[in-house]
PDB file of N, CA and C in Angstrom:
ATOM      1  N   UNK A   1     148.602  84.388  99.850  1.00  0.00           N
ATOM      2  CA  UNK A   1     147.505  83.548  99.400  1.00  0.00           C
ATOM      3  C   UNK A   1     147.010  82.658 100.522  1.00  0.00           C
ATOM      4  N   UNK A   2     148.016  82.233 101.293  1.00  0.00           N
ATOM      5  CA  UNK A   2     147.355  81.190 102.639  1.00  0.00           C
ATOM      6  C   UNK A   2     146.686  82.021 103.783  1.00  0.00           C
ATOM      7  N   UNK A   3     147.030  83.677 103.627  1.00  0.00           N
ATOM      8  CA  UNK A   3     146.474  83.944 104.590  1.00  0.00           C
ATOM      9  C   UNK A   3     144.621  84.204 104.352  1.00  0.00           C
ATOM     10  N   UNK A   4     144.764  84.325 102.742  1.00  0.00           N
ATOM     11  CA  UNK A   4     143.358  85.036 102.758  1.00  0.00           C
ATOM     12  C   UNK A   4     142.718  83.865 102.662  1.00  0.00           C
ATOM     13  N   UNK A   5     143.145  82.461 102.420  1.00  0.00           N
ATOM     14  CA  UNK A   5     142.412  81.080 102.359  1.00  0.00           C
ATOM     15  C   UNK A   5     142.213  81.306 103.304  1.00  0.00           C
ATOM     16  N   UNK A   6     142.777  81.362 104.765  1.00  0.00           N
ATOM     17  CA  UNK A   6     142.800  80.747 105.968  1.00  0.00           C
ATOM     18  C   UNK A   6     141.493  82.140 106.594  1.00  0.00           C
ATOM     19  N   UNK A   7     141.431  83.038 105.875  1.00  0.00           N
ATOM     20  CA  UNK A   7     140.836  84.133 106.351  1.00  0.00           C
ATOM     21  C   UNK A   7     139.131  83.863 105.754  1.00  0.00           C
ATOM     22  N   UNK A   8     139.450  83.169 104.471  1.00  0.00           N
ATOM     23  CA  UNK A   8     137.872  82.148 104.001  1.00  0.00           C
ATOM     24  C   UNK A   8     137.438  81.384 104.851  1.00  0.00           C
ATOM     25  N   UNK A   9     138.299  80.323 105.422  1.00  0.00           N
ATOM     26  CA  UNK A   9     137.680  79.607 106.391  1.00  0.00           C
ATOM     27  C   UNK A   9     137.186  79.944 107.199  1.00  0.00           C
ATOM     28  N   UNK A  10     137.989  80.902 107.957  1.00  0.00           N
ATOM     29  CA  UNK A  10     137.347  81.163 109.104  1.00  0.00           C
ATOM     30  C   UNK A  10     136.068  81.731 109.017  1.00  0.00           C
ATOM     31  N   UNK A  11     135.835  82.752 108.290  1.00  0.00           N
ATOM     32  CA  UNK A  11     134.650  83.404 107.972  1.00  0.00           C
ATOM     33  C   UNK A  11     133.337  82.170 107.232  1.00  0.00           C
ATOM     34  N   UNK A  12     133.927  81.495 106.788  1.00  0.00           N
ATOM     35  CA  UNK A  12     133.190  80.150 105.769  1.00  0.00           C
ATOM     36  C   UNK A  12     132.311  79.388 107.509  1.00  0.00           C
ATOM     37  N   UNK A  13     133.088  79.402 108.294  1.00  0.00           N
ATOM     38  CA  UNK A  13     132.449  78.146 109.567  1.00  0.00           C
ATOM     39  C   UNK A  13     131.483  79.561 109.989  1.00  0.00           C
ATOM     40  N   UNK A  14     131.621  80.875 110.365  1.00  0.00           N
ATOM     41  CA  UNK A  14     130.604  81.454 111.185  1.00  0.00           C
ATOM     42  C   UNK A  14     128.997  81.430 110.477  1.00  0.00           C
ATOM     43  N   UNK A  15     128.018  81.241 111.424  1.00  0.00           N
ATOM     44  CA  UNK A  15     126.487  81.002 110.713  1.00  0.00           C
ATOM     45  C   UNK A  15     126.465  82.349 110.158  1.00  0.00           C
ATOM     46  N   UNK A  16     127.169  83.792 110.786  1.00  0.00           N
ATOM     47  CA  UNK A  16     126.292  84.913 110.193  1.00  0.00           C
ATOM     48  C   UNK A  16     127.046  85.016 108.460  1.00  0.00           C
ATOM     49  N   UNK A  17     128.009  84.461 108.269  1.00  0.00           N
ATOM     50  CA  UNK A  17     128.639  84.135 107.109  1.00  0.00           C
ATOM     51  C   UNK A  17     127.648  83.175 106.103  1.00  0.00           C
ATOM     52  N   UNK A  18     127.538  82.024 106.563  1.00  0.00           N
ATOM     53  CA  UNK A  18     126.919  81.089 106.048  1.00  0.00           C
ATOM     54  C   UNK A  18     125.449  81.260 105.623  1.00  0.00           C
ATOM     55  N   UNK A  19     124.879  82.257 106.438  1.00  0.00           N
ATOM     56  CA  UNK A  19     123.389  82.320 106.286  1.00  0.00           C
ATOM     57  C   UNK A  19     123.053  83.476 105.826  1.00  0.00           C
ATOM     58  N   UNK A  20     124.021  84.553 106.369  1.00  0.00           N
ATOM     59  CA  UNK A  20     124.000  85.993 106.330  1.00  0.00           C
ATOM     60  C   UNK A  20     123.913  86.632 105.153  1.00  0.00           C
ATOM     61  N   UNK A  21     125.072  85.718 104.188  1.00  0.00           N
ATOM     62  CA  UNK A  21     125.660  86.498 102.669  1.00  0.00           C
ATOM     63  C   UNK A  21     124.381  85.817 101.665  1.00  0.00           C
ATOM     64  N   UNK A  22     124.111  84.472 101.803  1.00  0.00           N
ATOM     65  CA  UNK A  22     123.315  83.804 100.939  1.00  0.00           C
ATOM     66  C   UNK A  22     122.107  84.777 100.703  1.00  0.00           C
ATOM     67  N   UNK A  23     121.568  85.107 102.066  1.00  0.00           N
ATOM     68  CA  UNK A  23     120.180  86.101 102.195  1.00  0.00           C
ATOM     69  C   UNK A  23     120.201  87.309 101.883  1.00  0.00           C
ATOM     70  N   UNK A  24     121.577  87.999 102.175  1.00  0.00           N
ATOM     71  CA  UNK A  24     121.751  89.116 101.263  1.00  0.00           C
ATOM     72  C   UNK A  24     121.349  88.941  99.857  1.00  0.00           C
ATOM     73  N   UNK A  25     122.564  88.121  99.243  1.00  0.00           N
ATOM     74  CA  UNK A  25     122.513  88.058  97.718  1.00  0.00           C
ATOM     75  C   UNK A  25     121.079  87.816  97.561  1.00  0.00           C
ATOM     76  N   UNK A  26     119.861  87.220  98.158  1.00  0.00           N
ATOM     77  CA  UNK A  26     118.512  87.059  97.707  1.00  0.00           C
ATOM     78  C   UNK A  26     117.920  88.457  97.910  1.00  0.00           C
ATOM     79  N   UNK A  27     118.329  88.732  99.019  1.00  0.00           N
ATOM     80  CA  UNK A  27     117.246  90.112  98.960  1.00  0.00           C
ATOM     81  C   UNK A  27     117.817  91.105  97.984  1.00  0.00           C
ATOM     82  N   UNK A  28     118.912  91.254  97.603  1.00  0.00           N
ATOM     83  CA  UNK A  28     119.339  92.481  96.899  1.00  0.00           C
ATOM     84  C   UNK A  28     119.449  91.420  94.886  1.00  0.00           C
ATOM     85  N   UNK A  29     119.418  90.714  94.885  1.00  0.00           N
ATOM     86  CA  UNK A  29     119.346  89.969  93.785  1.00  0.00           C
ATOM     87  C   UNK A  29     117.411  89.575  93.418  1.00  0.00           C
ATOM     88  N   UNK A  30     116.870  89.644  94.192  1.00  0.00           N
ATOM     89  CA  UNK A  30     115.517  89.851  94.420  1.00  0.00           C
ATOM     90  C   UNK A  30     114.984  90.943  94.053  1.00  0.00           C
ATOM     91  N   UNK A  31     115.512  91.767  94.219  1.00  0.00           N
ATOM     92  CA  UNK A  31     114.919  93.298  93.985  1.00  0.00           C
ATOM     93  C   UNK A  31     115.538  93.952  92.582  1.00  0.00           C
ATOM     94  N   UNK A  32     116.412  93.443  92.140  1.00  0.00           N
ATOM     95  CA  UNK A  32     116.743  93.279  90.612  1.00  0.00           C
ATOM     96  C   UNK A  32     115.685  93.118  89.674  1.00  0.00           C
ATOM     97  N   UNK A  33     115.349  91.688  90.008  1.00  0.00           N
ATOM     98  CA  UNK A  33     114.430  90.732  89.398  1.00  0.00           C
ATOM     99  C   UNK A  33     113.032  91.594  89.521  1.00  0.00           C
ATOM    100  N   UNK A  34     112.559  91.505  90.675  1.00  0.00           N
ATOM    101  CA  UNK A  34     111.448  92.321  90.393  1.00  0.00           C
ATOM    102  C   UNK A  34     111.114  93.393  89.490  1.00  0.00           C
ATOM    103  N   UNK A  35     112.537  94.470  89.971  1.00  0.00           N
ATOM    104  CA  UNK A  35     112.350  95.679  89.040  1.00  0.00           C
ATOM    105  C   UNK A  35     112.469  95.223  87.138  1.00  0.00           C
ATOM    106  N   UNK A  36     112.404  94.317  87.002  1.00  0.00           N
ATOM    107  CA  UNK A  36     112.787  93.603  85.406  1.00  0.00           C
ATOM    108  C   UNK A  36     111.618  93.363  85.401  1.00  0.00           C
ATOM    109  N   UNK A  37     110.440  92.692  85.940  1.00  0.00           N
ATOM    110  CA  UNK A  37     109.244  92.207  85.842  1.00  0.00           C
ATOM    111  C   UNK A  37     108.373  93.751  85.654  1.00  0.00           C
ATOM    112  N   UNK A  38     108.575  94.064  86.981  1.00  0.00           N
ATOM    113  CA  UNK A  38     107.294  95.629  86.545  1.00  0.00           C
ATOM    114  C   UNK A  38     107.951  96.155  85.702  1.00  0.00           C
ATOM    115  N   UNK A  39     108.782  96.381  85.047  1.00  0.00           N
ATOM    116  CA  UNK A  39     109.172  96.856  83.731  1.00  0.00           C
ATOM    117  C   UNK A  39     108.690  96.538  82.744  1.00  0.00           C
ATOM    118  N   UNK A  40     108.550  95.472  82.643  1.00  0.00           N
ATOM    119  CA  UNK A  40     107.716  94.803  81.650  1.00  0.00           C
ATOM    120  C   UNK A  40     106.414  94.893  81.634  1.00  0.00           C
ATOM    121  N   UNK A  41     105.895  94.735  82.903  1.00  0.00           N
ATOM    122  CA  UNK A  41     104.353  95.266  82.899  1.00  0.00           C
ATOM    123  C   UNK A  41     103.919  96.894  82.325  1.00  0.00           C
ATOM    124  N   UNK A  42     104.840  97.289  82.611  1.00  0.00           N
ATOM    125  CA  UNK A  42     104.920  98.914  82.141  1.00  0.00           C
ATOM    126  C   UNK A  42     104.869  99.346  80.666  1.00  0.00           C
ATOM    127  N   UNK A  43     105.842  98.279  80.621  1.00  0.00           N
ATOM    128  CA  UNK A  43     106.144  98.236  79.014  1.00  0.00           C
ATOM    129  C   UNK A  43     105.216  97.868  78.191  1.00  0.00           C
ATOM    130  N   UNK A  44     104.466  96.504  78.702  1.00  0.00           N
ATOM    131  CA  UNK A  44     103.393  96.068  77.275  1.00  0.00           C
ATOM    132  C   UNK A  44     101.805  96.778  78.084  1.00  0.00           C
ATOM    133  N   UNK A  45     102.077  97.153  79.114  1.00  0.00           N
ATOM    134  CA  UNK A  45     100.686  97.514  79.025  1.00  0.00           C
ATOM    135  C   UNK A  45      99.782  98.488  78.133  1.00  0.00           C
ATOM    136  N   UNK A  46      98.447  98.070  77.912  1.00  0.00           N
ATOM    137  CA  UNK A  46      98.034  99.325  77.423  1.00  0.00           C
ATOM    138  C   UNK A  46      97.618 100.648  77.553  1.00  0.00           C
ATOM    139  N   UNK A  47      98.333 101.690  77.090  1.00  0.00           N
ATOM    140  CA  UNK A  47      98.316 103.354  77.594  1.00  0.00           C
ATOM    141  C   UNK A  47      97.214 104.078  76.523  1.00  0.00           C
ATOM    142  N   UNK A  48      96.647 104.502  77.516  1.00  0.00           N
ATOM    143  CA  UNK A  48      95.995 105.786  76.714  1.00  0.00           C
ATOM    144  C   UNK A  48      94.063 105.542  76.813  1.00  0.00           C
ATOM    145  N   UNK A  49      93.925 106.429  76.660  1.00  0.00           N
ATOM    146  CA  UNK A  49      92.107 106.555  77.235  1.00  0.00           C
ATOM    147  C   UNK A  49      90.897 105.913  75.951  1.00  0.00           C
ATOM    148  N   UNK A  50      90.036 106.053  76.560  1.00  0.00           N
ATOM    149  CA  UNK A  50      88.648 105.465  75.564  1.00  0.00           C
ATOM    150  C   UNK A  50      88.802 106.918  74.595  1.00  0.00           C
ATOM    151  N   UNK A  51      88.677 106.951  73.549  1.00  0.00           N
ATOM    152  CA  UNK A  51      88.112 107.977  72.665  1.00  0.00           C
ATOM    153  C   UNK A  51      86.496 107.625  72.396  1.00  0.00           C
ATOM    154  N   UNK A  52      85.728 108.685  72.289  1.00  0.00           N
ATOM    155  CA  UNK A  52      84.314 108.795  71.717  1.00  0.00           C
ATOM    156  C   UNK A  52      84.161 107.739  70.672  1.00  0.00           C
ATOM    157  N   UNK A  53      84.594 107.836  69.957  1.00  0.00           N
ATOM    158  CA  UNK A  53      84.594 106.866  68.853  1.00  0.00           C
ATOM    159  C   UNK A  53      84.535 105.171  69.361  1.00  0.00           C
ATOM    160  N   UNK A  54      85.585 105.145  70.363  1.00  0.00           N
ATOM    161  CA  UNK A  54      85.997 103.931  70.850  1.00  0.00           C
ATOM    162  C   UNK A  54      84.424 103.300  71.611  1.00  0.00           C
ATOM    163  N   UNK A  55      84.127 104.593  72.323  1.00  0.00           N
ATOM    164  CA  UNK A  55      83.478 104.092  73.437  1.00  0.00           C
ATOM    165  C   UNK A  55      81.766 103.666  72.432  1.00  0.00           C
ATOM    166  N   UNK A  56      81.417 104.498  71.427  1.00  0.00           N
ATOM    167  CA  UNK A  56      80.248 104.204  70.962  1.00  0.00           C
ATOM    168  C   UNK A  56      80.210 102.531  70.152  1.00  0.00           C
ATOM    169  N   UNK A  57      81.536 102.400  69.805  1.00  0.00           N
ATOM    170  CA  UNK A  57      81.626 100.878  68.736  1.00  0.00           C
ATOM    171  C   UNK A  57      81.349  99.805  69.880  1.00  0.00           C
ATOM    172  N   UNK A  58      81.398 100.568  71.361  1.00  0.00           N
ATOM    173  CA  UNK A  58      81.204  99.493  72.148  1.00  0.00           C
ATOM    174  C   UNK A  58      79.572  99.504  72.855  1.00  0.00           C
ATOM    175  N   UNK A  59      79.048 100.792  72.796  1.00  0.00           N
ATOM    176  CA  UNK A  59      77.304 101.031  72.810  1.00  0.00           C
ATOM    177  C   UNK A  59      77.223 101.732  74.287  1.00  0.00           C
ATOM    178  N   UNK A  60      78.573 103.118  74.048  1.00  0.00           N
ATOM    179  CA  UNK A  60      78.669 103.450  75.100  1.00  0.00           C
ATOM    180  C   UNK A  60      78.194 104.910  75.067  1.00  0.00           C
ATOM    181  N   UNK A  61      77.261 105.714  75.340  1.00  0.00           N
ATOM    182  CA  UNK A  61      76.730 107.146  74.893  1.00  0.00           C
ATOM    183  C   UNK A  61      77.807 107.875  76.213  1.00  0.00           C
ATOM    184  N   UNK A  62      78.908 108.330  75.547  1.00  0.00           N
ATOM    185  CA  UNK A  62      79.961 109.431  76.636  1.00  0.00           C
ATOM    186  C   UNK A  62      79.140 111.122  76.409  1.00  0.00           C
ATOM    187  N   UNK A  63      79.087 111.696  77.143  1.00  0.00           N
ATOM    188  CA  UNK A  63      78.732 113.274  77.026  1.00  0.00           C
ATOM    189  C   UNK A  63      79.894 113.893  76.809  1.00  0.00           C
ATOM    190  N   UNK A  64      79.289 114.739  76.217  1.00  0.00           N
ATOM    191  CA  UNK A  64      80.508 116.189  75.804  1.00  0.00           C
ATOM    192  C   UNK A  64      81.112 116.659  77.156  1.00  0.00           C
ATOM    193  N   UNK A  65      82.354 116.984  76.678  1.00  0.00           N
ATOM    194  CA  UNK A  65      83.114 117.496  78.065  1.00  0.00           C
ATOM    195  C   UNK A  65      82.479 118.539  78.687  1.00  0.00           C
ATOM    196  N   UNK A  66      82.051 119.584  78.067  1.00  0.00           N
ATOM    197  CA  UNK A  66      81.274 121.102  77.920  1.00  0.00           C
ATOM    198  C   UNK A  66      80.005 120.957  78.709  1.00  0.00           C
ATOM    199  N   UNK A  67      79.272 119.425  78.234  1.00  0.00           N
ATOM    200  CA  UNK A  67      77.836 118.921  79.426  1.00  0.00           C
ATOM    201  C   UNK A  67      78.368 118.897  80.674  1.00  0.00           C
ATOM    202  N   UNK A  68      79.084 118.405  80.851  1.00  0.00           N
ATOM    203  CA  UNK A  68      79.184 118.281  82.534  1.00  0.00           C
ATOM    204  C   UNK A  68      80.156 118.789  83.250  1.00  0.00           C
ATOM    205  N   UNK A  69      79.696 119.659  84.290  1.00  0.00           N
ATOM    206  CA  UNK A  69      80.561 120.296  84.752  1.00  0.00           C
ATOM    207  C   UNK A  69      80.177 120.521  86.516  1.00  0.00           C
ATOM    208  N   UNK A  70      81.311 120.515  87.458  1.00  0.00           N
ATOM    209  CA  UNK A  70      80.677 120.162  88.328  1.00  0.00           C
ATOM    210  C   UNK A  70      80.074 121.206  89.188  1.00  0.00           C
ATOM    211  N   UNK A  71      79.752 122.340  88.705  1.00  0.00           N
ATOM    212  CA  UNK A  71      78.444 123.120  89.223  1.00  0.00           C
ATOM    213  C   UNK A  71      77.759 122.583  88.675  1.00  0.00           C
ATOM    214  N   UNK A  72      77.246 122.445  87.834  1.00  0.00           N
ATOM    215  CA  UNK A  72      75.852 121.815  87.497  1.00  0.00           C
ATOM    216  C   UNK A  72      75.614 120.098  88.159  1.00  0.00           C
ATOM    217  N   UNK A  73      76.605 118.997  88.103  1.00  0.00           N
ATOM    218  CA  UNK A  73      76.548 118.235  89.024  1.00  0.00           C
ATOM    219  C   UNK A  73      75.825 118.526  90.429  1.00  0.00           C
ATOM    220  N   UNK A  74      76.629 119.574  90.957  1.00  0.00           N
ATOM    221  CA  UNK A  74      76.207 119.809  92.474  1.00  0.00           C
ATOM    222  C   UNK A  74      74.776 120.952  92.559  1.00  0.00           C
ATOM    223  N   UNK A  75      74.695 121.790  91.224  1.00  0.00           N
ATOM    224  CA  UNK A  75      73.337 121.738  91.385  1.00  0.00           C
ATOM    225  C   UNK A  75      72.451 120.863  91.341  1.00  0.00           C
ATOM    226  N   UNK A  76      72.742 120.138  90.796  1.00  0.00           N
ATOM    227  CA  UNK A  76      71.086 118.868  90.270  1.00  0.00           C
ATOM    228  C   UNK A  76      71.289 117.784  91.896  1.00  0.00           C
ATOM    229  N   UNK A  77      72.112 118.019  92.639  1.00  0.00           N
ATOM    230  CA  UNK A  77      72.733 117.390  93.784  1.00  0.00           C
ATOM    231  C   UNK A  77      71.848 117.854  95.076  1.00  0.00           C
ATOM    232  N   UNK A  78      71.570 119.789  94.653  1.00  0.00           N
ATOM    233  CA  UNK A  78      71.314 120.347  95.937  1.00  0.00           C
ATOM    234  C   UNK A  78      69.799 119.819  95.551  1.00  0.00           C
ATOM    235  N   UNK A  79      69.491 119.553  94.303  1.00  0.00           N
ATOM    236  CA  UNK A  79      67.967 119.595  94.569  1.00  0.00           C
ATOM    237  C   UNK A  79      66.954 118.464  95.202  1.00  0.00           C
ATOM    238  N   UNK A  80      68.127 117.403  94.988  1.00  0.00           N
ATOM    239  CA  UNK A  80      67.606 115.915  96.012  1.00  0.00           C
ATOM    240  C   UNK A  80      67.375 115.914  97.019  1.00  0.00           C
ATOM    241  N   UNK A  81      66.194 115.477  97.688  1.00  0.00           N
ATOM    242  CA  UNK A  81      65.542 115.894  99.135  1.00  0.00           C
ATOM    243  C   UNK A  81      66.567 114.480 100.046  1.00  0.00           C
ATOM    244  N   UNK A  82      67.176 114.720 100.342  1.00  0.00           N
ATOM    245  CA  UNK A  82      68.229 113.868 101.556  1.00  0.00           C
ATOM    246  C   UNK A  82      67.443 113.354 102.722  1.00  0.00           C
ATOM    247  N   UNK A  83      66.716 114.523 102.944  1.00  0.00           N
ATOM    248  CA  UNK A  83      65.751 114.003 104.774  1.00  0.00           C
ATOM    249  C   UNK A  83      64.861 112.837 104.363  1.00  0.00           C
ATOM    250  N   UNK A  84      63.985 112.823 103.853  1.00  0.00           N
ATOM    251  CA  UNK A  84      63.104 112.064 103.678  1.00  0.00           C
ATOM    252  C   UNK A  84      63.379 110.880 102.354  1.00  0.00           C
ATOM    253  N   UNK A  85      63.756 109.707 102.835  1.00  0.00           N
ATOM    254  CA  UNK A  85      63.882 108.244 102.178  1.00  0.00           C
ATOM    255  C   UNK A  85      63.520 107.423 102.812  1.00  0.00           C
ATOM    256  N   UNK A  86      63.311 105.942 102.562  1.00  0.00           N
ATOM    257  CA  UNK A  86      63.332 104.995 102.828  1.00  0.00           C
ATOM    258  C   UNK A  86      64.635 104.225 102.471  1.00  0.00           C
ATOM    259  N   UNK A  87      64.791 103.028 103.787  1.00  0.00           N
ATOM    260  CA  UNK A  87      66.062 102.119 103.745  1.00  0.00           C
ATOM    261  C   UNK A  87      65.679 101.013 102.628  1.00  0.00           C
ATOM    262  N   UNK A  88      65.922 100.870 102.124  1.00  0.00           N
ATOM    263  CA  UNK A  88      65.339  99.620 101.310  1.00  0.00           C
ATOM    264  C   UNK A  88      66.244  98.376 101.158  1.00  0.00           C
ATOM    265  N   UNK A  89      65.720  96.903 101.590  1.00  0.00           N
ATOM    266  CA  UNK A  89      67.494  95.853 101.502  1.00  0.00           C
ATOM    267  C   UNK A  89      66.955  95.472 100.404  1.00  0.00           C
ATOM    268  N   UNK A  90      68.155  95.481  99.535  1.00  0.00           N
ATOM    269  CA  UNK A  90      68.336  95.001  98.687  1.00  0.00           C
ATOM    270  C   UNK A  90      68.023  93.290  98.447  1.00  0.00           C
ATOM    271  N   UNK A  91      67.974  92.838  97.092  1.00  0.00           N
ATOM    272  CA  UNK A  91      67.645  90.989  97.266  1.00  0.00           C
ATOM    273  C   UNK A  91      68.706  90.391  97.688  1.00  0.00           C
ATOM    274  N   UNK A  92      68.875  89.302  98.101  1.00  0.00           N
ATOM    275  CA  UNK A  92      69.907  88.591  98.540  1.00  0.00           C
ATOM    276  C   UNK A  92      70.430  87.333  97.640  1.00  0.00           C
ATOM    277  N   UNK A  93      71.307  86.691  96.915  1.00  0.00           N
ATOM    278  CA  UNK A  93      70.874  85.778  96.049  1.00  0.00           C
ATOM    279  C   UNK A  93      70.604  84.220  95.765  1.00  0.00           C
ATOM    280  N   UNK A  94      70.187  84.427  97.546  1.00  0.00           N
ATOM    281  CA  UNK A  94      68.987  82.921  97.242  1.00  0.00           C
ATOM    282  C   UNK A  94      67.754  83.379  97.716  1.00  0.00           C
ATOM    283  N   UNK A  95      67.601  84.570  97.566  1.00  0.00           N
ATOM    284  CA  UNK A  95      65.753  84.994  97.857  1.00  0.00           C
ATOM    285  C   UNK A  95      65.280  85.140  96.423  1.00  0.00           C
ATOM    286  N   UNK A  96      64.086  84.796  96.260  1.00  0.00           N
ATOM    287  CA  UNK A  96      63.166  84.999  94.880  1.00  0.00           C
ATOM    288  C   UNK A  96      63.753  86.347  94.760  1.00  0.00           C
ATOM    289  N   UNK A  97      63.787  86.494  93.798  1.00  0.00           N
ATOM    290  CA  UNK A  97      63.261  87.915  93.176  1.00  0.00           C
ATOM    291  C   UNK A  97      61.978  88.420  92.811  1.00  0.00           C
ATOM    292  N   UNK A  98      61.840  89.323  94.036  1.00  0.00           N
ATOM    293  CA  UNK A  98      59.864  89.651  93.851  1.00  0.00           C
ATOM    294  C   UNK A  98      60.333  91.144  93.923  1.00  0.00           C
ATOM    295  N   UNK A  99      59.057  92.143  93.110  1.00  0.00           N
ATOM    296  CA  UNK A  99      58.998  93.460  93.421  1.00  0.00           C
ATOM    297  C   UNK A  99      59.011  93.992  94.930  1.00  0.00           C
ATOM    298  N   UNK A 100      59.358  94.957  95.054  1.00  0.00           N
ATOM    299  CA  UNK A 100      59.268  95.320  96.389  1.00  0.00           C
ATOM    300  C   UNK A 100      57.926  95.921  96.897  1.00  0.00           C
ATOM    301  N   UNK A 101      57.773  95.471  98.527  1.00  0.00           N
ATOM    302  CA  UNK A 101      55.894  95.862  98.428  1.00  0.00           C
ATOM    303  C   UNK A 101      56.339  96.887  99.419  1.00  0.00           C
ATOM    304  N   UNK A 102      57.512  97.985  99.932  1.00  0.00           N
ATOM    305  CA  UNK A 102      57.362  98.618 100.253  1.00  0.00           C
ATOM    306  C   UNK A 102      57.215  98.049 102.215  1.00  0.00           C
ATOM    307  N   UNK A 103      56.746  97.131 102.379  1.00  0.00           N
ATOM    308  CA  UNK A 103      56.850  96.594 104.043  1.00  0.00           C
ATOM    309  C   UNK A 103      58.028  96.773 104.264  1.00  0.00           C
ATOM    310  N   UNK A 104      58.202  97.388 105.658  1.00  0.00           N
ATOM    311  CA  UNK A 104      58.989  97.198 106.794  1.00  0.00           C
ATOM    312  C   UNK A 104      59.178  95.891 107.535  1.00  0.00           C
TER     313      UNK A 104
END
């Protein structure tokens, strides 16, 4: 018993003892804790998607799965002329809000 006291002390005076074990126990007692928290976030969050139903009580018009599909996306895509636009800036929000006259 006196030797392993005497074997505390000694280890008790070195800093990597003193500073070393405390910071362990935080980082690995830390990462406990966390994993208990996102658990919980996991747990009460809410799962699962808008249904049709859901989305109209809110004044939301969803399309049929069957409407859109992404050939037809990327057709109605190829038919947009890309070369020819104008840059247009947008308002800023301490400028009036005026129609745009189209100036450069």
């Amino acid at each position: 018993m006196n030797s392993l006291q005497q074997k505390f002390l000694y280890y008790s005076r070195r800093k990597s003892f003193r500073y070393g074990v405390p910071f362990l126990l935080l980082i690995v007692g830390g990462s406990f804790g966390l994993q208990q928290f996102a658990q919980l976030r996991y747990t009460f969050s809410k799962k699962g998607s808008l249904t049709r139903q859901e989305a109209e009580k809110f004044g939301i018009n969803m399309k049929k799965t069957d409407e859109v599909t992404l050939e037809g996306e990327y057709e109605k895509i190829k038919k947009l002329d890309i070369e020819h636009w104008d840059n247009v800036r947008g308002p800023r929000p301490w400028e009036e809000t005026t129609p745009a006259s189209g100036k450069h």
